[in-house]
PDB file of N, CA and C in Angstrom:
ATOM      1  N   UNK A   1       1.394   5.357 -19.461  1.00  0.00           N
ATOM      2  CA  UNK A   1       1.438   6.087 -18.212  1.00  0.00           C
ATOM      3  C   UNK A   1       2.533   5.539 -17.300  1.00  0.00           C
ATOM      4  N   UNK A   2       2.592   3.996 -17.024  1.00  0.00           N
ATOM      5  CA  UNK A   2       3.849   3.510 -16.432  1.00  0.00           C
ATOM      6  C   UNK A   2       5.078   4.683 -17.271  1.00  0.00           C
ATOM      7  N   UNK A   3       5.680   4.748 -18.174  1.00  0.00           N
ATOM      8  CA  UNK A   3       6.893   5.234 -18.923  1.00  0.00           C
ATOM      9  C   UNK A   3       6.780   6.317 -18.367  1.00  0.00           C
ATOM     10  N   UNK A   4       5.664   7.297 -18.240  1.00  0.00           N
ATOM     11  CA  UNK A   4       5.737   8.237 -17.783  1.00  0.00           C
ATOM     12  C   UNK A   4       6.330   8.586 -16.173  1.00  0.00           C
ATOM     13  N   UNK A   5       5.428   7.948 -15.763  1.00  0.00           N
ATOM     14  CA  UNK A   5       5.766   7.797 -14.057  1.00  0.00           C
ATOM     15  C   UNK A   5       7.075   7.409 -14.114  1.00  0.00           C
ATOM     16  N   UNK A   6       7.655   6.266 -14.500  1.00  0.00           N
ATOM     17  CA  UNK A   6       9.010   6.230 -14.643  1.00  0.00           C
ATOM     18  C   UNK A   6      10.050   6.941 -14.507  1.00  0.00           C
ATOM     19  N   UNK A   7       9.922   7.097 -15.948  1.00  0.00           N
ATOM     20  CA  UNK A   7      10.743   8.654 -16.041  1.00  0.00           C
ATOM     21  C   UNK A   7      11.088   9.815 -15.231  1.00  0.00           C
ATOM     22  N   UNK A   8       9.757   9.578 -14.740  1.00  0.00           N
ATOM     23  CA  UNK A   8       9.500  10.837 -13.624  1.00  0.00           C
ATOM     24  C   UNK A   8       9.683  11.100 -12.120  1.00  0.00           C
ATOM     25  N   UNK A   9      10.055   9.410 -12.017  1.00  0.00           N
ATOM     26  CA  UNK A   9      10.228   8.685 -10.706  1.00  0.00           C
ATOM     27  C   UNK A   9       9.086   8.427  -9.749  1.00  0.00           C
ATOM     28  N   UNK A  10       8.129   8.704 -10.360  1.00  0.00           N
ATOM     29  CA  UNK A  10       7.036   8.394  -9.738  1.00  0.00           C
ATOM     30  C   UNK A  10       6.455   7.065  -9.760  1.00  0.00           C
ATOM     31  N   UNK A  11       5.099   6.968  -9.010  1.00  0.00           N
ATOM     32  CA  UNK A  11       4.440   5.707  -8.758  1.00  0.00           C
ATOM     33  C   UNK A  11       3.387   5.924  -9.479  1.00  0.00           C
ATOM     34  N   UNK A  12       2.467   4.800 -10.081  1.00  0.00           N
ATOM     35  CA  UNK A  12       1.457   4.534 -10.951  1.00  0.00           C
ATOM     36  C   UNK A  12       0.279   4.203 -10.022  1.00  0.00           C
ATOM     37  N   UNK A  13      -1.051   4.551  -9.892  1.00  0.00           N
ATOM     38  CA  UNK A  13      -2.177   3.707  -9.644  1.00  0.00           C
ATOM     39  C   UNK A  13      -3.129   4.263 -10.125  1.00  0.00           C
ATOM     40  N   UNK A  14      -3.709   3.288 -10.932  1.00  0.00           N
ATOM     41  CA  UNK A  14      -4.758   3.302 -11.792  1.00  0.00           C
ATOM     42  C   UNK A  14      -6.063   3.006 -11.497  1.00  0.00           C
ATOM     43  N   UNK A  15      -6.785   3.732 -11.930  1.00  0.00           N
ATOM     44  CA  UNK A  15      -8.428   3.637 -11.292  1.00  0.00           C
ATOM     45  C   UNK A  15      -9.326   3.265 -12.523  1.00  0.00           C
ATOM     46  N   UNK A  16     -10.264   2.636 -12.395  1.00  0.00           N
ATOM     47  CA  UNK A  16     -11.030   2.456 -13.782  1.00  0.00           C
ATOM     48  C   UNK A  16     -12.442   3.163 -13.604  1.00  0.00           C
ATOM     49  N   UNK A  17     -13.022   3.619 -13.971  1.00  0.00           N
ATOM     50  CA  UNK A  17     -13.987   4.757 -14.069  1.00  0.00           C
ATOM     51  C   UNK A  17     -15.402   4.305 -15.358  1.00  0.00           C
ATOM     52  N   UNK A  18     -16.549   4.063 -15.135  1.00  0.00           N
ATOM     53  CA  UNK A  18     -17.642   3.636 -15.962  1.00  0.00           C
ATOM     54  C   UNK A  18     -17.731   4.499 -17.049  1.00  0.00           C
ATOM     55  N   UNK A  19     -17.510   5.504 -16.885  1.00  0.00           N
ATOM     56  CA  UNK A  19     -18.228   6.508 -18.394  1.00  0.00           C
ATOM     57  C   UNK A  19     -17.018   7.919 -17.831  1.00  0.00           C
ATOM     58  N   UNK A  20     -17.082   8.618 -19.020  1.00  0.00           N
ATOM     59  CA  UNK A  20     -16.269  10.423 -18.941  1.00  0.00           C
ATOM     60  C   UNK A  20     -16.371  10.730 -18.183  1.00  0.00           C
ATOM     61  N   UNK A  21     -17.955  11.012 -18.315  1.00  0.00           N
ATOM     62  CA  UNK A  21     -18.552  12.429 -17.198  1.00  0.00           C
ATOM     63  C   UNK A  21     -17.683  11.556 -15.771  1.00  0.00           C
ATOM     64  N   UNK A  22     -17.462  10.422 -15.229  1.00  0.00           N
ATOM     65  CA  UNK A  22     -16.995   9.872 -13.783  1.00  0.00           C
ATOM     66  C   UNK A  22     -15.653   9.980 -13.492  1.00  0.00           C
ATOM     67  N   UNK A  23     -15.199  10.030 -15.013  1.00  0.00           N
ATOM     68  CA  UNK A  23     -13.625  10.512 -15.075  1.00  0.00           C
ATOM     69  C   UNK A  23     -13.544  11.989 -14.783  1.00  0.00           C
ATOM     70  N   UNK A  24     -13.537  12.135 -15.813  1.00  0.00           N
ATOM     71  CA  UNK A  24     -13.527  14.009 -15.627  1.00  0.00           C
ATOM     72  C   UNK A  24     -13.801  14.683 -14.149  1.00  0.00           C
ATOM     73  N   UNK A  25     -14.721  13.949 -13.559  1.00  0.00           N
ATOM     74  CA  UNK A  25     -15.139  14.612 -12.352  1.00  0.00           C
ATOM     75  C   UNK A  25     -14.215  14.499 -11.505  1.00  0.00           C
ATOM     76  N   UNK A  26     -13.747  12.605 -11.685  1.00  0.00           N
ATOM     77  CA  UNK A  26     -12.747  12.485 -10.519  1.00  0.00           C
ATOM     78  C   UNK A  26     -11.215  13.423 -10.482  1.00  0.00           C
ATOM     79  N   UNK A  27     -11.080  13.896 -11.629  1.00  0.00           N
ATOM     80  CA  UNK A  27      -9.992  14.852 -12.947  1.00  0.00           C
ATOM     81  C   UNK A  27     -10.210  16.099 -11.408  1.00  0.00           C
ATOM     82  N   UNK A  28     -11.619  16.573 -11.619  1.00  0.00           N
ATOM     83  CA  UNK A  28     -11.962  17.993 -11.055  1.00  0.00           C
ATOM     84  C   UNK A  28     -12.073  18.090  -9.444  1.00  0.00           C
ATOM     85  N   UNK A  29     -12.148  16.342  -8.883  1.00  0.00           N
ATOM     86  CA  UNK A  29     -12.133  16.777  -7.107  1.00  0.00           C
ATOM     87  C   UNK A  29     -10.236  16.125  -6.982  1.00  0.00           C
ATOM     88  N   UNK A  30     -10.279  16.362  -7.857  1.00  0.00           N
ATOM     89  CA  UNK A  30      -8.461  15.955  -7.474  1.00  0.00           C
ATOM     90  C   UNK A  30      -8.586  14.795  -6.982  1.00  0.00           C
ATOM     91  N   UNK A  31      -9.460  13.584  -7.402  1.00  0.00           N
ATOM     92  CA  UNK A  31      -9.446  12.225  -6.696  1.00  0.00           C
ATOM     93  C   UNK A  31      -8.167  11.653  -7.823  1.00  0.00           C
ATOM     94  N   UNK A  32      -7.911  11.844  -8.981  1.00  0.00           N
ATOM     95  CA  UNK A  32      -7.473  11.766  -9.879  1.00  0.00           C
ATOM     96  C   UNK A  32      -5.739  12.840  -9.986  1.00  0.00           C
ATOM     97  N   UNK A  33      -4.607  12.363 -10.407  1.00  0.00           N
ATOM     98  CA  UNK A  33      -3.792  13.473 -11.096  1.00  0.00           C
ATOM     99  C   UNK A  33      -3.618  13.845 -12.915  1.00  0.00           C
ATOM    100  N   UNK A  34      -3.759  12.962 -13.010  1.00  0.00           N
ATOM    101  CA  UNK A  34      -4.224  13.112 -14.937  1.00  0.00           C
ATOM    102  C   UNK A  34      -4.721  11.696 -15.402  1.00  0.00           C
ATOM    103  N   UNK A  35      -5.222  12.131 -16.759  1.00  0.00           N
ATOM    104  CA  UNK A  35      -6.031  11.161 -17.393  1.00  0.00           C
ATOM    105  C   UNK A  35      -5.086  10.878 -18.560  1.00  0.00           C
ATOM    106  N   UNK A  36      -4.864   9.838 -18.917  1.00  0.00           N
ATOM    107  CA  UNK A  36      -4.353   8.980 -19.872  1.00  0.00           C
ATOM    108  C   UNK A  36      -5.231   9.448 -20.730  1.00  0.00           C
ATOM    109  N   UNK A  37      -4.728   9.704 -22.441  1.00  0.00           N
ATOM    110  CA  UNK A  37      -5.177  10.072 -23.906  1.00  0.00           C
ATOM    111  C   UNK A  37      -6.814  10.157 -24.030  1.00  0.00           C
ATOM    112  N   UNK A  38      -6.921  11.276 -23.554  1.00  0.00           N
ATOM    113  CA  UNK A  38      -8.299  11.615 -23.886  1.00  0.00           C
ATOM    114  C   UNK A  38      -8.073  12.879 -25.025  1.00  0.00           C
ATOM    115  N   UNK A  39      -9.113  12.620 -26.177  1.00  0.00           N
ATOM    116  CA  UNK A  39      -8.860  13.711 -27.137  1.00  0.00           C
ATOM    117  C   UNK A  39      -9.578  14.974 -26.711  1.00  0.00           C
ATOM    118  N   UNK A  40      -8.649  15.870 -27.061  1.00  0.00           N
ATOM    119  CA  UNK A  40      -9.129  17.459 -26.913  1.00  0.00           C
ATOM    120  C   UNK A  40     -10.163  18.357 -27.662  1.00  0.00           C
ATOM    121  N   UNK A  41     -11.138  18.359 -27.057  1.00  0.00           N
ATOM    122  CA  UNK A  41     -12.134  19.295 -27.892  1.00  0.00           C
ATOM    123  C   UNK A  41     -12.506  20.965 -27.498  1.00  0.00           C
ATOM    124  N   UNK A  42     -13.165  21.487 -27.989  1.00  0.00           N
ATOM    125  CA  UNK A  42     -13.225  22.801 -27.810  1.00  0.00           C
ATOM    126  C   UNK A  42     -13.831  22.685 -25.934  1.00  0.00           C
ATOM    127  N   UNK A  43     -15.274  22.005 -25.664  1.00  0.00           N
ATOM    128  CA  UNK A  43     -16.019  21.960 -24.294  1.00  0.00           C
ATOM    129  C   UNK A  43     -14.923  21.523 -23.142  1.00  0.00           C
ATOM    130  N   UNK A  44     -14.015  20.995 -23.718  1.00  0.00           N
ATOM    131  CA  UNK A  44     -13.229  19.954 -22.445  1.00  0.00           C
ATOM    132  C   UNK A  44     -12.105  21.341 -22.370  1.00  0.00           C
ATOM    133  N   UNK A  45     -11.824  22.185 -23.245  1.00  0.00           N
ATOM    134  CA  UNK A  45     -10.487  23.192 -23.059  1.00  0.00           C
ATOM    135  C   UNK A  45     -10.904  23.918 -22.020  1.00  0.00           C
ATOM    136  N   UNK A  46     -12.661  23.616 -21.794  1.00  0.00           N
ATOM    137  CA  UNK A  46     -12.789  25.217 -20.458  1.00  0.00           C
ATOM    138  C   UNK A  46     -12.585  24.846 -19.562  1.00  0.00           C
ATOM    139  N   UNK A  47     -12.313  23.687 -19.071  1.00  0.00           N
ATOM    140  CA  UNK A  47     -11.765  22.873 -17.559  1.00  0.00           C
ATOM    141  C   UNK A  47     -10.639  21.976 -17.852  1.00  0.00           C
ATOM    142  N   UNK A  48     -10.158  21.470 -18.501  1.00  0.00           N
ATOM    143  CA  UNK A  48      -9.132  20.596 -18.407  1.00  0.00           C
ATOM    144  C   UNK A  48      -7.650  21.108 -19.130  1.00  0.00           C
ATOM    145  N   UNK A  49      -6.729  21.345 -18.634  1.00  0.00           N
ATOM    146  CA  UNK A  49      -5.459  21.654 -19.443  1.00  0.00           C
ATOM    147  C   UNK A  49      -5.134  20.487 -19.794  1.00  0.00           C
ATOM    148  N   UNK A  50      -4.759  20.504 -21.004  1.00  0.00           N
ATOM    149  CA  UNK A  50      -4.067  19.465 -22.478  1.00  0.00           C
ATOM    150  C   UNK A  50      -3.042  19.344 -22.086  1.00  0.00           C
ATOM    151  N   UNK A  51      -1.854  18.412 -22.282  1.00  0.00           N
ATOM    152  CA  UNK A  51      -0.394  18.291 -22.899  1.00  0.00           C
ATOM    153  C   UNK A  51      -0.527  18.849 -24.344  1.00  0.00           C
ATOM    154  N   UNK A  52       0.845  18.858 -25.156  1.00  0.00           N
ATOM    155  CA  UNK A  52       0.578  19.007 -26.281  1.00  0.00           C
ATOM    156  C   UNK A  52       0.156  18.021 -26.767  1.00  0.00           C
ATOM    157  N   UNK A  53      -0.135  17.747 -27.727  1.00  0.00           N
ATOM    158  CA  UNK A  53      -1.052  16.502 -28.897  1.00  0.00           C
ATOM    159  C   UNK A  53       0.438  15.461 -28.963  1.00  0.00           C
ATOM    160  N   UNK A  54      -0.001  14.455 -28.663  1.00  0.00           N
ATOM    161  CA  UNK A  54       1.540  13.671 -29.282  1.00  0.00           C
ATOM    162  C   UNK A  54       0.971  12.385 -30.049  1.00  0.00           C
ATOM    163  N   UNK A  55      -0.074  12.170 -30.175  1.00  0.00           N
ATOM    164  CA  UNK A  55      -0.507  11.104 -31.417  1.00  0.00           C
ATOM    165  C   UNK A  55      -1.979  11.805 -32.313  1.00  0.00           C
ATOM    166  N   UNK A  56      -2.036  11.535 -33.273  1.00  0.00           N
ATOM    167  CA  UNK A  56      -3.581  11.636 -34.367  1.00  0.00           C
ATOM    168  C   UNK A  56      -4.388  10.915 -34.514  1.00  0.00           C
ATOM    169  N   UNK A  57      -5.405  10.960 -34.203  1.00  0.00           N
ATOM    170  CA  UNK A  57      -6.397   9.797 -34.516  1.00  0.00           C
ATOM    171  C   UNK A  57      -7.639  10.489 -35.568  1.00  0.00           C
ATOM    172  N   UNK A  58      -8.644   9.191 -36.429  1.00  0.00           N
ATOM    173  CA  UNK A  58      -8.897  10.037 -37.345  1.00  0.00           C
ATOM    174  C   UNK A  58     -10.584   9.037 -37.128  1.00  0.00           C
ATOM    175  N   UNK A  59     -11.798   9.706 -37.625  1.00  0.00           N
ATOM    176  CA  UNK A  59     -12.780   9.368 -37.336  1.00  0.00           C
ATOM    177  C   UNK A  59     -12.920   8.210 -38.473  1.00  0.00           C
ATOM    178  N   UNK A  60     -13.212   7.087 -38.096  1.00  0.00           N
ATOM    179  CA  UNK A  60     -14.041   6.184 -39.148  1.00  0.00           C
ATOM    180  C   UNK A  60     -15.234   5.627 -39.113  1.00  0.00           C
ATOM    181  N   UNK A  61     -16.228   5.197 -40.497  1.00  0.00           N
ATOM    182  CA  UNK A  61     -17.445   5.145 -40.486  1.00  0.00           C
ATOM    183  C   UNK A  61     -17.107   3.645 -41.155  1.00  0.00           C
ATOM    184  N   UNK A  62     -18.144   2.727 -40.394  1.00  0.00           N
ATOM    185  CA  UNK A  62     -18.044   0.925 -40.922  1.00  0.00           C
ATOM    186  C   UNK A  62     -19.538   0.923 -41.517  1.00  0.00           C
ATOM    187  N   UNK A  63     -19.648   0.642 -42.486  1.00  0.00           N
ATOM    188  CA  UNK A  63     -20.818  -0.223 -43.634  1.00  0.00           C
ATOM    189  C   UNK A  63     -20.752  -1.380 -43.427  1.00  0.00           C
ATOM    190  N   UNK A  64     -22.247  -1.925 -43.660  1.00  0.00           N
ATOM    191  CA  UNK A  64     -21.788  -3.574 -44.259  1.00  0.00           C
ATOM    192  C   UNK A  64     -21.407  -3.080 -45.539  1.00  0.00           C
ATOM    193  N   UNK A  65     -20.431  -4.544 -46.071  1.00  0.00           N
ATOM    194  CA  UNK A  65     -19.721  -4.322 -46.919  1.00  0.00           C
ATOM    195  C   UNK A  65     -20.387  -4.663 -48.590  1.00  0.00           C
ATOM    196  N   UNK A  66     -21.799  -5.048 -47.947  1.00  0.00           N
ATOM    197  CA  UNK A  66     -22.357  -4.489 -49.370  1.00  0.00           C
ATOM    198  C   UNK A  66     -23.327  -3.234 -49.782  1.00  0.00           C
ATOM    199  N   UNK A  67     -22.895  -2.568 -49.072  1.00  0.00           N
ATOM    200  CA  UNK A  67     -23.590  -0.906 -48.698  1.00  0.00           C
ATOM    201  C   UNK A  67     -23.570  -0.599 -49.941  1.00  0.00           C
ATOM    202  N   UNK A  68     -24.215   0.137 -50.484  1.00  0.00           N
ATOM    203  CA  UNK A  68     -23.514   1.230 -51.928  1.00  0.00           C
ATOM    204  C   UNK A  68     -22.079   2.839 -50.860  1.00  0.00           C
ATOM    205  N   UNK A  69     -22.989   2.756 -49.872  1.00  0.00           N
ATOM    206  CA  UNK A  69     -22.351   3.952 -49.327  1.00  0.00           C
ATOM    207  C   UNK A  69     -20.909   4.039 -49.434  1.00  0.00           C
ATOM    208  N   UNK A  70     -20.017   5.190 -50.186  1.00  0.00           N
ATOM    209  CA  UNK A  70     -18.824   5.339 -50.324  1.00  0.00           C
ATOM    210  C   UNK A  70     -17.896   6.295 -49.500  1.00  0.00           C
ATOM    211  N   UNK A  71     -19.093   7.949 -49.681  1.00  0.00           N
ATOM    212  CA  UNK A  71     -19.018   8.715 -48.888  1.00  0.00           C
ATOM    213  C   UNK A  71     -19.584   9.559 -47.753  1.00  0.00           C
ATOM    214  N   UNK A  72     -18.981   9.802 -47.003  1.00  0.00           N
ATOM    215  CA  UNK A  72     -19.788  10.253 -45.397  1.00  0.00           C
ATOM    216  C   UNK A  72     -21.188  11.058 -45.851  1.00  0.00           C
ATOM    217  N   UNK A  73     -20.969  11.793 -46.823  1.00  0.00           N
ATOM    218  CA  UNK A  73     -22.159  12.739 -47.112  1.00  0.00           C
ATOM    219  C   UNK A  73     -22.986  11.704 -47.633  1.00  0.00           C
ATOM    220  N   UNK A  74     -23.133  10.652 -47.697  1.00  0.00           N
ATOM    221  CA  UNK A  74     -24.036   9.814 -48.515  1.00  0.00           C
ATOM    222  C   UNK A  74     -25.203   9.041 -47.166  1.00  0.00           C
ATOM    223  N   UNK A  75     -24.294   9.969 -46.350  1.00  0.00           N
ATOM    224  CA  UNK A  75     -24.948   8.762 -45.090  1.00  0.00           C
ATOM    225  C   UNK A  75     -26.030   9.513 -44.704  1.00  0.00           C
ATOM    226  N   UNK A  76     -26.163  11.368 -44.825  1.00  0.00           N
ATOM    227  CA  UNK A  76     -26.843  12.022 -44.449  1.00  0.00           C
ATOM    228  C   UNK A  76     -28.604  11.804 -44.105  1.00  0.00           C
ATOM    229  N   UNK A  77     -29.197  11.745 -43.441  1.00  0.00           N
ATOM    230  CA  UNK A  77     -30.526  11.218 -43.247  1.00  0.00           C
ATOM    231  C   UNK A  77     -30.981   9.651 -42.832  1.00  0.00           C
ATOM    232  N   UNK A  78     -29.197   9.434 -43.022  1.00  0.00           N
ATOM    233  CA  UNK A  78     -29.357   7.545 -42.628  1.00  0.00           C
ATOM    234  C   UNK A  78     -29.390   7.684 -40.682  1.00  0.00           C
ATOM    235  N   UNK A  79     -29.410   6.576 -40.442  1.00  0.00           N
ATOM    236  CA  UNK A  79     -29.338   5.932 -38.497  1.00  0.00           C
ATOM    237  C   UNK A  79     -27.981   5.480 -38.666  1.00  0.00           C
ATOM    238  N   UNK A  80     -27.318   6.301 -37.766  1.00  0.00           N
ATOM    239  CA  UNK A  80     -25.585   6.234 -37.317  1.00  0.00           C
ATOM    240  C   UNK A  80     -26.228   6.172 -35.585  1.00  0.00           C
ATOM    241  N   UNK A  81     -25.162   4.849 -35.553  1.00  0.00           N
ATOM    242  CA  UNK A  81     -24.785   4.255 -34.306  1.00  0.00           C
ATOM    243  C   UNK A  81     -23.134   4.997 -33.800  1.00  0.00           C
ATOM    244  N   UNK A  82     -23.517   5.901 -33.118  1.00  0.00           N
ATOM    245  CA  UNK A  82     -22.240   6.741 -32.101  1.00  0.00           C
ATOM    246  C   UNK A  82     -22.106   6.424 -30.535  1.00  0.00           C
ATOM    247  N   UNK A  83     -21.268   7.119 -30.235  1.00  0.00           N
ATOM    248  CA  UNK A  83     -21.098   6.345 -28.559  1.00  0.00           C
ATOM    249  C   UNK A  83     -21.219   8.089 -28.450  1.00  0.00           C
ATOM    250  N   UNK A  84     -22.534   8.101 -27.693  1.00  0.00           N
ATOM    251  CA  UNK A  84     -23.304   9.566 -27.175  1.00  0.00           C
ATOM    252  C   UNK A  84     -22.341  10.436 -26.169  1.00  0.00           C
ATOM    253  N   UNK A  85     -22.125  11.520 -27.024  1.00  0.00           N
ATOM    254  CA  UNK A  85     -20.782  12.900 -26.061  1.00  0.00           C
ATOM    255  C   UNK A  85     -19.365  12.528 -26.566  1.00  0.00           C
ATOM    256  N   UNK A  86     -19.386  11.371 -27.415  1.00  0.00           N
ATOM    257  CA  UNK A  86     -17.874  11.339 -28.138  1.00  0.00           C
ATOM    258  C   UNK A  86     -17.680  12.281 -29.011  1.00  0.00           C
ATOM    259  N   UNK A  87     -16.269  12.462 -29.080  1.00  0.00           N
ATOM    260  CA  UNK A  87     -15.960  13.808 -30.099  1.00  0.00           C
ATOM    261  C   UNK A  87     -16.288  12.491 -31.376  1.00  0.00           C
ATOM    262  N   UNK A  88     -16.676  11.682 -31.824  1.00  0.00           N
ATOM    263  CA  UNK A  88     -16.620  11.251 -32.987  1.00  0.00           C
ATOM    264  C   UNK A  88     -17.934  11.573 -33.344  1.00  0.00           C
ATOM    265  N   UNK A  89     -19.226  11.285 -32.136  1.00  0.00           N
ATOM    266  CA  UNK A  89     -20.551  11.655 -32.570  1.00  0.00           C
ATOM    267  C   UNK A  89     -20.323  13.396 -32.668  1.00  0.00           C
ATOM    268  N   UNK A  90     -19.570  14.013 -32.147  1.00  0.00           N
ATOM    269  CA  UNK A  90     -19.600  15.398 -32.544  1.00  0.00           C
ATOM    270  C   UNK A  90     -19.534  15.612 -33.784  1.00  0.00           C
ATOM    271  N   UNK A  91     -18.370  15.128 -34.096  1.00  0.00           N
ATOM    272  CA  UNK A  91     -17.685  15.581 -35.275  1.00  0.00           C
ATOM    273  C   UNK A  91     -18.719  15.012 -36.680  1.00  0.00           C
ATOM    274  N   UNK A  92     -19.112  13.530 -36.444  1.00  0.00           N
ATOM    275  CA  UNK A  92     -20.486  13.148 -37.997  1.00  0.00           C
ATOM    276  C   UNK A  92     -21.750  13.986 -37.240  1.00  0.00           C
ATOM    277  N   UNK A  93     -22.092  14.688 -36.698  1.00  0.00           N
ATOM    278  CA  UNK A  93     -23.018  14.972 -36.431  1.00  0.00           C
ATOM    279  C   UNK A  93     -22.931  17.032 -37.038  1.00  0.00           C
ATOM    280  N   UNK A  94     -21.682  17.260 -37.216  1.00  0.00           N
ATOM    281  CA  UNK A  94     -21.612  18.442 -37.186  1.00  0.00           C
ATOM    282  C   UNK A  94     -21.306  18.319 -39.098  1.00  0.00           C
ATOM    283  N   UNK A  95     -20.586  17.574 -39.473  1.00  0.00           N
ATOM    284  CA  UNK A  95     -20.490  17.187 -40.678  1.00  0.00           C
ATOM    285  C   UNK A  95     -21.613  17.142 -41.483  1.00  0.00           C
ATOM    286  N   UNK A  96     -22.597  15.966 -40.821  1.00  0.00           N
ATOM    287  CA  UNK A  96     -23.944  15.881 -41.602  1.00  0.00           C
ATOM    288  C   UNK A  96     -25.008  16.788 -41.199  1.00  0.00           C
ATOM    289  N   UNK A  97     -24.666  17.760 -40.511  1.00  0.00           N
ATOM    290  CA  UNK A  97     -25.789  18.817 -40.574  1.00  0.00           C
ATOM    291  C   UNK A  97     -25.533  20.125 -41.332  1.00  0.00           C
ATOM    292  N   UNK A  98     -24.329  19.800 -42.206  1.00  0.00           N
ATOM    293  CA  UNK A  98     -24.013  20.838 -43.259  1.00  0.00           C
ATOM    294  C   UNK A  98     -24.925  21.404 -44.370  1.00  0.00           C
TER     295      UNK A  98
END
């Protein structure tokens, strides 16, 4: 975000915020001018305009490493530890209810 402002000739100040929902809000009373790399999901497109995408990130699942588990579908009916309203719990949650 500094590079950005930079560039742009602007000034930086950064706020730190406990959870989304406190971000986003501050996003929606204009306490905020944009949010640093938050990923884009379908719920967040009905209020928030995107930049285009300029990095990929990809979901990963950690085992202990003497699991048998190889693949995601193997996990189905198991207890997955997600961070609740992340697009990552979206995304194994929409996966394993196939």
């Amino acid at each position: 975000m500094n590079e950005i402002a930079k560039r742009m000739n602007l000034n930086t100040d950064f706020k730190i915020y406990n959870s989304k929902s406190e971000l986003f809000d501050a996003l929606e009373k204009n306490e905020v001018d944009c949010i640093g790399s938050r990923t884009v999901n379908y719920e967040r497109r009905k209020f928030v305009d995107f930049t285009r995408v300029y990095y990929y990130d990809s979901v990963r699942v950690a085992v202990p490493e003497s699991s048998p588990v190889t693949l995601l579908k193997e996990l189905k009916g198991k207890n997955l530890g997600v961070i609740e309203g992340s697009v990552s719990s979206e995304l194994v949650e929409s996966y394993l209810t196939i």
